[in-house]
C-alpha atoms as a PDB file:
ATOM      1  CA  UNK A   1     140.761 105.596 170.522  1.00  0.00           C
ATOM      2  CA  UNK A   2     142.809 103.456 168.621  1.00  0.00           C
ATOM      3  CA  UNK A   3     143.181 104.647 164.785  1.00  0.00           C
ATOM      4  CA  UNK A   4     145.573 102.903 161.712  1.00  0.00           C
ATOM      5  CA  UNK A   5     146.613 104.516 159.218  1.00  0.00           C
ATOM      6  CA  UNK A   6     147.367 102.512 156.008  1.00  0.00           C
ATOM      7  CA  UNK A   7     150.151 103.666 153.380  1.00  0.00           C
ATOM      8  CA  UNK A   8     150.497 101.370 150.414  1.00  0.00           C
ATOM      9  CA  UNK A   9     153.921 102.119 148.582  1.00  0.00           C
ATOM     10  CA  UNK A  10     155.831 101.844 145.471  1.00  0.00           C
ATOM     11  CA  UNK A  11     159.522 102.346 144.808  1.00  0.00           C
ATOM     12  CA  UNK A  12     160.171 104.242 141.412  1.00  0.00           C
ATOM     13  CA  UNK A  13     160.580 101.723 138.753  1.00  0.00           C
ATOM     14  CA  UNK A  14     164.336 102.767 138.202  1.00  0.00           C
ATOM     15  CA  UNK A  15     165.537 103.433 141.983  1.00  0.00           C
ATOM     16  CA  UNK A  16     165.187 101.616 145.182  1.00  0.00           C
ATOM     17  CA  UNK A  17     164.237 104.322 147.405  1.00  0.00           C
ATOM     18  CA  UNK A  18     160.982 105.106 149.130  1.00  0.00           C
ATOM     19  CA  UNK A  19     159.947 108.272 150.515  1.00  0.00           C
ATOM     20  CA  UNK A  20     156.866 109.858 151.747  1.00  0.00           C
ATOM     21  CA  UNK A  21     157.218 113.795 152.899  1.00  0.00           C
ATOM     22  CA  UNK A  22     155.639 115.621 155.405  1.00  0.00           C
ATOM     23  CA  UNK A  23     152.416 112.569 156.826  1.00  0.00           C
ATOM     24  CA  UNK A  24     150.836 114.733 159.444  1.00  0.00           C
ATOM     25  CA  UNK A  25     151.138 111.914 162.910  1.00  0.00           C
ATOM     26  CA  UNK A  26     149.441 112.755 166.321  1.00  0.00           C
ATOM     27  CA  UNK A  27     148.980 110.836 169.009  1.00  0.00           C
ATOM     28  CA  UNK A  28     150.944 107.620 170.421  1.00  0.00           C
ATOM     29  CA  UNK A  29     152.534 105.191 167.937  1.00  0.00           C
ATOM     30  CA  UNK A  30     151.804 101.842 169.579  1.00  0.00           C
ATOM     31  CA  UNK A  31     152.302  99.569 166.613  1.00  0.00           C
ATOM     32  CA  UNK A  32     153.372  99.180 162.792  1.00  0.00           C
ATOM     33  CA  UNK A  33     152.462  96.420 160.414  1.00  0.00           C
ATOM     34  CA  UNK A  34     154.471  95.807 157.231  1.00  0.00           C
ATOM     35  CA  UNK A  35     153.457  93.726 154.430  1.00  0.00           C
ATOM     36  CA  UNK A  36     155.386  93.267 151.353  1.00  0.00           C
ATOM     37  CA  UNK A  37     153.701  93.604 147.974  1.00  0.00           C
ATOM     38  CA  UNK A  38     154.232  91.441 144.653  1.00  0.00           C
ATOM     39  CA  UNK A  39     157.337  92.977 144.250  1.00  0.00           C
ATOM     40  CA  UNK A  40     159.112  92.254 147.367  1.00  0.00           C
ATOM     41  CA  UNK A  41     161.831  94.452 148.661  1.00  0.00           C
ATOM     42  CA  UNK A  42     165.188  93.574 150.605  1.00  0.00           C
ATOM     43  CA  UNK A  43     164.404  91.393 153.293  1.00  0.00           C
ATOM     44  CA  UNK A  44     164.868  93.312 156.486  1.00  0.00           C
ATOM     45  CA  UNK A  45     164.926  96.485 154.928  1.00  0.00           C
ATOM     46  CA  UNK A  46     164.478  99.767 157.266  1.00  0.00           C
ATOM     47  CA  UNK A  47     161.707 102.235 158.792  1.00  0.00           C
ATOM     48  CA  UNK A  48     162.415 105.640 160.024  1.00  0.00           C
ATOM     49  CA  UNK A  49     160.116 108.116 160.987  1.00  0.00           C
ATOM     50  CA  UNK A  50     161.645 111.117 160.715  1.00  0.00           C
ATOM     51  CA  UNK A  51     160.378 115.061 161.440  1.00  0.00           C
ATOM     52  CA  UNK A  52     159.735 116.236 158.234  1.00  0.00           C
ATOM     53  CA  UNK A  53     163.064 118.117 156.605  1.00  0.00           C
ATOM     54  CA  UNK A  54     165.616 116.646 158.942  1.00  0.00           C
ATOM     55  CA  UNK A  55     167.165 112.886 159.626  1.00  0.00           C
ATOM     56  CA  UNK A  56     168.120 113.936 163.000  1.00  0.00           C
ATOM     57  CA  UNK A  57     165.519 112.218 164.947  1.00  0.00           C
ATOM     58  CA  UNK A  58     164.227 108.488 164.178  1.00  0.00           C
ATOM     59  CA  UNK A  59     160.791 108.759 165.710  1.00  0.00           C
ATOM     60  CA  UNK A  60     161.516 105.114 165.957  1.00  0.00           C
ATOM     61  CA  UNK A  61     165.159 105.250 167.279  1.00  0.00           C
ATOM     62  CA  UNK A  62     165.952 102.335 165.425  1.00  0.00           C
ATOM     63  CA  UNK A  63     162.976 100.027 166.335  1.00  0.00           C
ATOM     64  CA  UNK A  64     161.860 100.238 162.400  1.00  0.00           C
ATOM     65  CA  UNK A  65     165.097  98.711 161.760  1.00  0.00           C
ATOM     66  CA  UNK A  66     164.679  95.087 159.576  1.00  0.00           C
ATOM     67  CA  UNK A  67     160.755  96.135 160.113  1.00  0.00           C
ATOM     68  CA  UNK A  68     160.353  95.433 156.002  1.00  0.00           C
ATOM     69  CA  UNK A  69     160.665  92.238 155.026  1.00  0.00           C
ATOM     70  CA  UNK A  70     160.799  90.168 151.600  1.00  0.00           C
ATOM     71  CA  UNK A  71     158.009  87.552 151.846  1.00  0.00           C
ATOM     72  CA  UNK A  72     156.935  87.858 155.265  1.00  0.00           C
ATOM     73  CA  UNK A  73     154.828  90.096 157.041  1.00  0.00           C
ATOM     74  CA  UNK A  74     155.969  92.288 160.365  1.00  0.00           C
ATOM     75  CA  UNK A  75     154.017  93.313 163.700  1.00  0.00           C
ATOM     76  CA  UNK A  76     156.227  95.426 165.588  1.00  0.00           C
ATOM     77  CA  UNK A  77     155.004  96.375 168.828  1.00  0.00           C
ATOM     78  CA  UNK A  78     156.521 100.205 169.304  1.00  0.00           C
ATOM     79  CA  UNK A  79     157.744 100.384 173.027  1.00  0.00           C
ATOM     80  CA  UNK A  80     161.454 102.024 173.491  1.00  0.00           C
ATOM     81  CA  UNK A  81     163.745  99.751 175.048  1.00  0.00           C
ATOM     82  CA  UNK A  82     164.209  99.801 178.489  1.00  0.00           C
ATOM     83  CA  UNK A  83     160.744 101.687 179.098  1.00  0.00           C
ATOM     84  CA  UNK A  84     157.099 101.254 179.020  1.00  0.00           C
ATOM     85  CA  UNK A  85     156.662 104.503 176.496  1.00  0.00           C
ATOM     86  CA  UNK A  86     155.784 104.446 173.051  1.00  0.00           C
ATOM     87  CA  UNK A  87     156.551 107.093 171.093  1.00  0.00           C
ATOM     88  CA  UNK A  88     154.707 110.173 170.669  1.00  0.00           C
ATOM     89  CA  UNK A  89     153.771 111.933 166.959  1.00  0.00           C
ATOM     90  CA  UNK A  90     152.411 115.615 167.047  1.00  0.00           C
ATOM     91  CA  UNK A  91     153.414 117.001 163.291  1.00  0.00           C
ATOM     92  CA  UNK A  92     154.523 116.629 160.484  1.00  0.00           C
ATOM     93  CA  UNK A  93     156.643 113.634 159.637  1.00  0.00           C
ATOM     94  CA  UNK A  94     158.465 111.748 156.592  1.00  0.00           C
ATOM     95  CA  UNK A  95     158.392 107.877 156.410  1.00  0.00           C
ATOM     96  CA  UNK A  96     161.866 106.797 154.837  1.00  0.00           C
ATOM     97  CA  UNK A  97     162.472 103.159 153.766  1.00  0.00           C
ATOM     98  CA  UNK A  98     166.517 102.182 153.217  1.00  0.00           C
ATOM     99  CA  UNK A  99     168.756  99.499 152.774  1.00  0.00           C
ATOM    100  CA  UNK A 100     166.726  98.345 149.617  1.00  0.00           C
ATOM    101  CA  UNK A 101     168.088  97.246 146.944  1.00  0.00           C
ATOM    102  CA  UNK A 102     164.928  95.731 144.463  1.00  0.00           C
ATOM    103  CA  UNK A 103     163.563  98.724 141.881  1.00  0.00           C
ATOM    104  CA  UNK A 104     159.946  99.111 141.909  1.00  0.00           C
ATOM    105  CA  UNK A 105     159.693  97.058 144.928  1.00  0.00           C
ATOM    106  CA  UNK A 106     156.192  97.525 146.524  1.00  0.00           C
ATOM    107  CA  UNK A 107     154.556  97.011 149.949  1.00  0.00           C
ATOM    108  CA  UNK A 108     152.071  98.642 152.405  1.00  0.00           C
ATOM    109  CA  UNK A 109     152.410  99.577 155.986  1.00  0.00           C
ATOM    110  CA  UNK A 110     150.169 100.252 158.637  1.00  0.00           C
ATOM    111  CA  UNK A 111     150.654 102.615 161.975  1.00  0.00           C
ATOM    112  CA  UNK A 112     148.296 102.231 164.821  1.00  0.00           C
ATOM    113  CA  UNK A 113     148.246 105.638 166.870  1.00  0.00           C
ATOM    114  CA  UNK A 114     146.290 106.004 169.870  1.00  0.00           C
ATOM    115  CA  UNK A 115     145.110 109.472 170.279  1.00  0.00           C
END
C-alpha cells in the first residue's frame, strides 16, 4: 500500500524559515513531490527530514537537497546512492526547509510512503 501524505506550507510573513515539528512517518519513503506556491521560495532550496528534536540524522542524507524549487515543480525518487533502499520512517519526525531566502514564501510537498 502506497499512501501520500500532502503538507501545504507557509513561511512566516517576516522570516524565511519553515518548520514542521514532530509529523508522525512510518513505513518506506519512496518518493517526494515539491511544488512551489504563489510565493515562490529560493530556487533549489533544501529538505531534511529530521527525528524530531535533533539535526543529527537527515532521513534524507542529503537527497532533499535543491528538492524546492522557485517556479518549477520536483519528483524526487528517494533511493540512497549506491543502493537499492529507500529510507525507512517509524516516528516522529520534523520537516525543515533551508537555504531560503523569500519571507512568506509558500509551497506544498507531498511524501509517498509505502507501508
Amino acid at each position: 500500500t502506497i499512501r501520500a501524505l500532502k503538507i501545504v506550507w507557509t513561511c512566516p510573513a517576516a522570516a524565511a524559515t519553515w518548520e514542521l515539528d514532530s509529523l508522525g512517518l512510518y513505513g518506506e519513503l519512496i518518493s517526494l513531490y515539491t511544488v512551489p506556491g504563489t510565493t515562490g521560495p529560493t530556487d533549489n532550496s533544501e529538505l531534511d527530514i529530521y527525528p524530531t528534536g535533533t539535526t543529527a540524522a537527515d532521513l534524507l542524507q542529503g537527497l532533499g537537497e535543491n528538492a524546492i524549487d522557485n517556479a518549477t515543480a520536483n519528483d524526487i525518487n528517494i533511493i540512497y546512492t549506491g543502493t537499492s533502499n529507500h529510507p525507512v520512517a517509524c516516528g516522529f519526525y520534523d520537516l525543515v526547509i533551508t537555504n531560503n531566502s523569500v519571507n512568506a514564501a509558500t509551497g506544498t510537498i507531498i511524501l509517498f510512503l509505502r507501508a
